[in-house]
Protein backbone atom coordinates (compact mmCIF):
# COMPACT_ATOMS: atom_id res chain seq x y z
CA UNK A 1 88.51 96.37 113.88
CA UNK A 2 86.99 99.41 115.29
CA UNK A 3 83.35 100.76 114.54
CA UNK A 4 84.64 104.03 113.66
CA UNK A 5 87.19 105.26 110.86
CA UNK A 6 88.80 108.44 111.82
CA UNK A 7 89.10 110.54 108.74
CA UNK A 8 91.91 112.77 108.03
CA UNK A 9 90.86 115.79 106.06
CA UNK A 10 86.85 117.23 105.46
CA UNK A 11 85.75 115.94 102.29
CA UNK A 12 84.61 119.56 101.24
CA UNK A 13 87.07 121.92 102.37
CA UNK A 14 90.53 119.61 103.20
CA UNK A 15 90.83 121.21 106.73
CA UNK A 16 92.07 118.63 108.87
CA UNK A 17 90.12 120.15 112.46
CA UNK A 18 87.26 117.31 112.36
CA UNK A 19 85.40 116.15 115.83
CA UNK A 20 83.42 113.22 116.07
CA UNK A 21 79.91 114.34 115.89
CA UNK A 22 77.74 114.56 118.83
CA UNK A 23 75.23 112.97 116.86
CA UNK A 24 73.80 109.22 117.61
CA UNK A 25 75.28 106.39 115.28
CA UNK A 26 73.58 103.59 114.74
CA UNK A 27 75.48 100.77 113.68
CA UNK A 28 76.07 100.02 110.01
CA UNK A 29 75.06 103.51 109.03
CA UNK A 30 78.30 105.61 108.95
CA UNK A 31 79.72 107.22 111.43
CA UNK A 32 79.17 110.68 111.17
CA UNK A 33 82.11 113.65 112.06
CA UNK A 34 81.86 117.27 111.72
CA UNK A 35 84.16 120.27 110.30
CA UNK A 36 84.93 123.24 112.75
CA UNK A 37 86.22 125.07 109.33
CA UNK A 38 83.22 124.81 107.57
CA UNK A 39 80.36 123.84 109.35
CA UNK A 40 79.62 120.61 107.92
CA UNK A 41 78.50 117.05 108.80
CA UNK A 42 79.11 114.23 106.82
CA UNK A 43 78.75 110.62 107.57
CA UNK A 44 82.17 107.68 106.34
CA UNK A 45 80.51 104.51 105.96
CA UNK A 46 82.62 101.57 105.04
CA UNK A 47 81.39 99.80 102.03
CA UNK A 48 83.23 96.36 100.95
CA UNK A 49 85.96 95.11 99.26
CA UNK A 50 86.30 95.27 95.57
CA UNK A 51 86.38 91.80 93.73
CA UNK A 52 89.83 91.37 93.16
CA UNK A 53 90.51 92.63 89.05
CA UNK A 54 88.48 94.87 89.34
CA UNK A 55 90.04 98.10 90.82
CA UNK A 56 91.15 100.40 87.60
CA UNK A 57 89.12 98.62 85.14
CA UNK A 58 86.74 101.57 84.57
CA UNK A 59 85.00 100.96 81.00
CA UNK A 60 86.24 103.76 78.68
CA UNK A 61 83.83 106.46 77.86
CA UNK A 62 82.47 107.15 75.36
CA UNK A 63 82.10 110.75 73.49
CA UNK A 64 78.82 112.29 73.77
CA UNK A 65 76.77 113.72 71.20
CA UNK A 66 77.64 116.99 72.31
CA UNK A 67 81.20 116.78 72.11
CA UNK A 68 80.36 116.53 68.87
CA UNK A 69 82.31 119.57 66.48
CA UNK A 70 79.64 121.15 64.59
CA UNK A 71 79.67 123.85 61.78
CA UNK A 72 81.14 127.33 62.48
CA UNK A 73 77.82 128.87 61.18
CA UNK A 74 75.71 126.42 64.19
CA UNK A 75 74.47 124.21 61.03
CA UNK A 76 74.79 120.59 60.41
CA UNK A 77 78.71 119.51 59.82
């Protein structure tokens, strides 16, 4: 497998006109490419492998306190 993961689109705008960056990598910290759209940098670093059952399996949130509805006049329900 090769050091370096080409991405496809910029992670900020979706333009597809990236260019590896000029930019020493050292190894294990990402390589790093650059958008000609918008002017930015960004490093991909490959992480791991999920353990398998776990992919999806996001606990379900919970509502917050603030999603709370309250009283029309801003008082206590």
């Amino acid at each position: 497998m090769s050091e370096r993961a080409a991405p496809f689109y910029c992670p900020y705008c979706g333009d597809e006109d990236l260019r590896p960056s000029e930019e020493g990598t050292v190894r294990g910290a990402g390589a790093a490419w650059e958008c000609r759209a918008c002017s930015r940098a960004f490093r991909l670093k490959f992480l791991g492998l999920l353990a398998p059952g776990t992919a999806g399996s996001a606990p379900a949130a919970s509502p917050s306190p603030s999603a709370a509805p309250s009283a029309p006049d801003g008082g206590t329900p």
